[in-house]
C-alpha atoms as a PDB file:
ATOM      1  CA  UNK A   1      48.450 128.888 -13.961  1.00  0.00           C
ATOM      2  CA  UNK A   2      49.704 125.911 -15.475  1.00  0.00           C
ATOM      3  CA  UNK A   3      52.020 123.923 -13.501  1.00  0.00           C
ATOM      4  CA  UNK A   4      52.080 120.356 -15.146  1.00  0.00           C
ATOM      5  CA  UNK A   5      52.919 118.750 -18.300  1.00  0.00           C
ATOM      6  CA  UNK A   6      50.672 116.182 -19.300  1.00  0.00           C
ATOM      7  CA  UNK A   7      50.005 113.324 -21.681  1.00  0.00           C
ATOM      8  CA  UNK A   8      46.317 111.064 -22.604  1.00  0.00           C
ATOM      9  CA  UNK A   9      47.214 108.110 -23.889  1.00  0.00           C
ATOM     10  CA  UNK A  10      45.736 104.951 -25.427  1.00  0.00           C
ATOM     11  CA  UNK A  11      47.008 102.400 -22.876  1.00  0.00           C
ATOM     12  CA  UNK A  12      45.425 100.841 -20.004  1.00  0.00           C
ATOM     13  CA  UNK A  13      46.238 101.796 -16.461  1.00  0.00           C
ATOM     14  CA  UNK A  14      48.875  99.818 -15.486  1.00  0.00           C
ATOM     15  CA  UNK A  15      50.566  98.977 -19.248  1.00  0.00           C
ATOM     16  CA  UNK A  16      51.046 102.941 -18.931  1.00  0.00           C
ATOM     17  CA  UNK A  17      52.346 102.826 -15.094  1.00  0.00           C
ATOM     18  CA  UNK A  18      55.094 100.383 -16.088  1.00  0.00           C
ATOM     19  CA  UNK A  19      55.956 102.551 -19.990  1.00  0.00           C
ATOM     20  CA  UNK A  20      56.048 105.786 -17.309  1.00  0.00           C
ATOM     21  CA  UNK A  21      58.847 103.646 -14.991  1.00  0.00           C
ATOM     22  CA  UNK A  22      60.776 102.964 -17.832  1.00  0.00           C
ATOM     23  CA  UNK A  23      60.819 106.386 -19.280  1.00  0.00           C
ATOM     24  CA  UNK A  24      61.595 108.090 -15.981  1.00  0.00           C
ATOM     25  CA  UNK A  25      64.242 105.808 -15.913  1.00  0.00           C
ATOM     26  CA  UNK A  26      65.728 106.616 -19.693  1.00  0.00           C
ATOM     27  CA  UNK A  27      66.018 109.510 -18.510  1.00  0.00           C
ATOM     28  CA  UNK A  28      68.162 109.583 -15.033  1.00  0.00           C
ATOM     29  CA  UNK A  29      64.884 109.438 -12.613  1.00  0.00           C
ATOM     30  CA  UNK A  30      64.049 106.918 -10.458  1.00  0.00           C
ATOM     31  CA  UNK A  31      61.605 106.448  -7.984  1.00  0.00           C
ATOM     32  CA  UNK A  32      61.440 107.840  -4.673  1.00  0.00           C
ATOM     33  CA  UNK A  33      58.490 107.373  -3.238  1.00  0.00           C
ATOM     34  CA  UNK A  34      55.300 105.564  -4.474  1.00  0.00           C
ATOM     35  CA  UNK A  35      51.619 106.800  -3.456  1.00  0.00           C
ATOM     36  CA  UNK A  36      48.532 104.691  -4.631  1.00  0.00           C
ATOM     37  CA  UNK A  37      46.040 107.467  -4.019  1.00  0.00           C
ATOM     38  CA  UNK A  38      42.789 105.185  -4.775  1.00  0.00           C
ATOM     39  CA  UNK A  39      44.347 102.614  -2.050  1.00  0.00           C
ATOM     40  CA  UNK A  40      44.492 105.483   0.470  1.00  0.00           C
ATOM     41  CA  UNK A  41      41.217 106.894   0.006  1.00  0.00           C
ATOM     42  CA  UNK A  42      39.910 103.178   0.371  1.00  0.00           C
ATOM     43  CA  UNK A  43      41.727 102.812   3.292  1.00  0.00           C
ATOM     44  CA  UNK A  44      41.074 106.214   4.947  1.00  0.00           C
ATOM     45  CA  UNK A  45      37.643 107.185   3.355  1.00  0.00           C
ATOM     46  CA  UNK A  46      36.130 104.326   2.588  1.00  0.00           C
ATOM     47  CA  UNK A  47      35.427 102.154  -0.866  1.00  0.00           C
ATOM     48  CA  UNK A  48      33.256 104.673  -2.114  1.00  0.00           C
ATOM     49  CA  UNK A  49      35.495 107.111  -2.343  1.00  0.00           C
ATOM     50  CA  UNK A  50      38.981 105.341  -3.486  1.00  0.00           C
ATOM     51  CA  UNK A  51      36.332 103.905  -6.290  1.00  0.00           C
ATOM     52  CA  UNK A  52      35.118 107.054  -7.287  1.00  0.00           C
ATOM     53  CA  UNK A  53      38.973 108.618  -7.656  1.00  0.00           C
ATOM     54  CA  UNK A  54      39.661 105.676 -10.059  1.00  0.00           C
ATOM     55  CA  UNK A  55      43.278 104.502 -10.355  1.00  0.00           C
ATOM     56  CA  UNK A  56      45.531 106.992  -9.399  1.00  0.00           C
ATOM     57  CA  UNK A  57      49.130 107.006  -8.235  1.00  0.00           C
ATOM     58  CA  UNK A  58      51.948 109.516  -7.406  1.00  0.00           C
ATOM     59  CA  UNK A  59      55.394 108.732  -8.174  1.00  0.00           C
ATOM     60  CA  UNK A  60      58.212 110.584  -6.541  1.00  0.00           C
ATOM     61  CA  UNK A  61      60.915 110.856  -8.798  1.00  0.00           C
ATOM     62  CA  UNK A  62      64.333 112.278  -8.875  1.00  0.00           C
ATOM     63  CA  UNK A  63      67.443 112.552 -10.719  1.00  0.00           C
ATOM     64  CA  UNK A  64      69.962 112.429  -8.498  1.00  0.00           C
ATOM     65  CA  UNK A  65      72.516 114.323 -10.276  1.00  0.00           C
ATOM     66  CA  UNK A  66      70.122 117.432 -10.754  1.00  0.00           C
ATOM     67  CA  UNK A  67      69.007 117.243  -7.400  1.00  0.00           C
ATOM     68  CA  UNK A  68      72.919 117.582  -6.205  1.00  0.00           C
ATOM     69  CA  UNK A  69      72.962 120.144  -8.343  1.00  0.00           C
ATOM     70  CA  UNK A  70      69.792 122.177  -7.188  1.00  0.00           C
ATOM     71  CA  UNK A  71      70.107 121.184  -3.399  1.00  0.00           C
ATOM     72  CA  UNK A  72      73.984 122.852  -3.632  1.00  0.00           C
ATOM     73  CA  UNK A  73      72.271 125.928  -5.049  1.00  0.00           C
ATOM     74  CA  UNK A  74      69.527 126.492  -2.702  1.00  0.00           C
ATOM     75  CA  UNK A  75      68.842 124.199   0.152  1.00  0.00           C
ATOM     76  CA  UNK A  76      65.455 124.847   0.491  1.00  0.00           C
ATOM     77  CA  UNK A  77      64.930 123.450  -2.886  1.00  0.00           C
ATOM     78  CA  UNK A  78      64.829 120.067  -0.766  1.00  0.00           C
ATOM     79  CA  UNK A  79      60.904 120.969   0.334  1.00  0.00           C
ATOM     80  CA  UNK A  80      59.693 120.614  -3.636  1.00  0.00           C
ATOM     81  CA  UNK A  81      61.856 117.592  -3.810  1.00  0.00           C
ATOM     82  CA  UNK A  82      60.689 114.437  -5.060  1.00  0.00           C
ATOM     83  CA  UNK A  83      59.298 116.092  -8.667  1.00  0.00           C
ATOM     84  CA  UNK A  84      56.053 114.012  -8.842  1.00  0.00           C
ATOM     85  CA  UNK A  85      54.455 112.270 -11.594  1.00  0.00           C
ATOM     86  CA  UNK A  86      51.036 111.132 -11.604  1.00  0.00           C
ATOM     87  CA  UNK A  87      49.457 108.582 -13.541  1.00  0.00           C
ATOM     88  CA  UNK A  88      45.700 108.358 -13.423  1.00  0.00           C
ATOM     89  CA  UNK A  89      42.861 106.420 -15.519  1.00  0.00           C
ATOM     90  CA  UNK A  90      41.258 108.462 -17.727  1.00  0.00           C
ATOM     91  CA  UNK A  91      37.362 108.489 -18.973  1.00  0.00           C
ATOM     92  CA  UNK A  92      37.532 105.115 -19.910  1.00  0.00           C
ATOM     93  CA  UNK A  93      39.994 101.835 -18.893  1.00  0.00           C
ATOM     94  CA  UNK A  94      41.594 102.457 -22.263  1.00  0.00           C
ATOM     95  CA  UNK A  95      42.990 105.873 -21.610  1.00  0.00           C
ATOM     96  CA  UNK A  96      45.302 106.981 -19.056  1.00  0.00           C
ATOM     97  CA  UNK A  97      46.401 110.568 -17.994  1.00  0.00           C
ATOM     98  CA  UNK A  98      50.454 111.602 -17.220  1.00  0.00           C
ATOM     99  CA  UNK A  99      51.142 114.346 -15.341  1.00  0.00           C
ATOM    100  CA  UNK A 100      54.524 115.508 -14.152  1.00  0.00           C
ATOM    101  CA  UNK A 101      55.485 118.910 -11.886  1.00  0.00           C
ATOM    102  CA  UNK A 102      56.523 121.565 -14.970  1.00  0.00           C
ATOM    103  CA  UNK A 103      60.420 121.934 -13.070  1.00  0.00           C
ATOM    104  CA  UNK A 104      59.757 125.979 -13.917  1.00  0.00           C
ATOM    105  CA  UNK A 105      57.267 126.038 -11.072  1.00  0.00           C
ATOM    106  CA  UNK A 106      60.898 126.183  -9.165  1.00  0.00           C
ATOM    107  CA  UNK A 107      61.781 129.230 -11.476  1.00  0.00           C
ATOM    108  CA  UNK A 108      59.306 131.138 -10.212  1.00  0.00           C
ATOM    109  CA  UNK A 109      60.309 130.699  -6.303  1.00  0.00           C
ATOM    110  CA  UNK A 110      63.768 131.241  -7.194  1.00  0.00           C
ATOM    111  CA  UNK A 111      65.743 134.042  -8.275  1.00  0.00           C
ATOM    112  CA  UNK A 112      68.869 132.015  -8.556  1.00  0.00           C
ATOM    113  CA  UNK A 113      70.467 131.241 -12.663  1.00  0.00           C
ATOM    114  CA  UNK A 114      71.907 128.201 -11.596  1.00  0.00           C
ATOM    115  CA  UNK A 115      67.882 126.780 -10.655  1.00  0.00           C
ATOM    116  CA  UNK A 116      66.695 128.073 -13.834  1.00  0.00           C
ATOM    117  CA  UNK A 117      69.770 125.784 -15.579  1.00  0.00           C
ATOM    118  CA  UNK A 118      68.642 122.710 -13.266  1.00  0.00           C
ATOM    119  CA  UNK A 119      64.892 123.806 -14.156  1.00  0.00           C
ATOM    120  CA  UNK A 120      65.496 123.613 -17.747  1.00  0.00           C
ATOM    121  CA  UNK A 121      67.672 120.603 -18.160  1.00  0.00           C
ATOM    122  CA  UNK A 122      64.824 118.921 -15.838  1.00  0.00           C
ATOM    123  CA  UNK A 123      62.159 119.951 -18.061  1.00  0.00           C
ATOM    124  CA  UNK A 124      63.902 118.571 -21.113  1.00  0.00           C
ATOM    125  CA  UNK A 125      63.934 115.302 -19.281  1.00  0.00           C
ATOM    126  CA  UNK A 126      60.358 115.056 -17.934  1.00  0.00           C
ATOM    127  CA  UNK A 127      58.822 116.398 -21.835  1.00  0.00           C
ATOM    128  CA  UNK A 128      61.510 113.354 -23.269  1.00  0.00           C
ATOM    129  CA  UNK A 129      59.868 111.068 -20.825  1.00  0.00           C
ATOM    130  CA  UNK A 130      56.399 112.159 -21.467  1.00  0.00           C
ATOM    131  CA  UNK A 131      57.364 112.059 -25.163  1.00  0.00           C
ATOM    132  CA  UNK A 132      58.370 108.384 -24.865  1.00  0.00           C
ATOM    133  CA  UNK A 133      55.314 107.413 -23.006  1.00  0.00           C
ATOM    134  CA  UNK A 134      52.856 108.987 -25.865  1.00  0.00           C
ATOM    135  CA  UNK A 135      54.831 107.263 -28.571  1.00  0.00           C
ATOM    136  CA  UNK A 136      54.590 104.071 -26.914  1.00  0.00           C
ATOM    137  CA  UNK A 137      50.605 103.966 -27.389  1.00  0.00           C
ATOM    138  CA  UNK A 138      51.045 105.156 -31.269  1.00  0.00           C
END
């Protein structure tokens, strides 16, 4: 089962942390929460293992106006709130990977129309986003 959306591109690490901020943000997410994964793993597991994970951060974004929109609808909604993005180094320092949450995941726990609406208009925004971050390492 498929439950991101993701793009390789030909950017270094953090060049393609900072193009992923500013496309969240062209498109009415900001960020939540911030989780540098590798740091973590250093700090909780040891070097060994935050080196072995490679770069790797979660960003917990949201769109405010959707999430007013999906919270009002179902509540519960609130426990797969933020929608996270992760941006991780790929094989080599000159590739990095983009994953965000595919908003339909929510479809599938939900029987309501008015998530599916939120879903969709959600998944327009994260594909524009990802869009926007592939073109920028044309």
């Amino acid at each position: 089962m498929a439950y991101t959306h993701a793009v390789t591109v030909a950017l270094p690490y953090e060049q393609t942390v900072e193009r992923t901020r500013e496309a969240l943000a062209e498109q009415g997410f900001g960020i939540l929460t911030e989780i540098d994964v590798k740091a973590t793993f250093i700090t909780k597991l040891g070097d060994d293992a935050g080196q072995a994970l490679g770069d790797y951060v979660i960003l917990g974004v949201c769109n405010p106006h959707l999430a007013s929109k999906a919270l009002a609808a179902e509540p519960q909604l609130g426990a797969l709130l933020p929608c996270n993005v992760v941006v991780r180094r790929g094989a080599d320092e000159e590739h990095t990977i983009v994953e965000a949450i595919d908003p339909q995941t929510m479809v599938r726990l939900s029987d309501s129309a008015q998530v599916r609406e939120i879903a969709d208009d959600a998944d327009t925004r994260l594909r524009a986003a990802l869009g926007a971050i592939s073109d920028a390492s044309s």
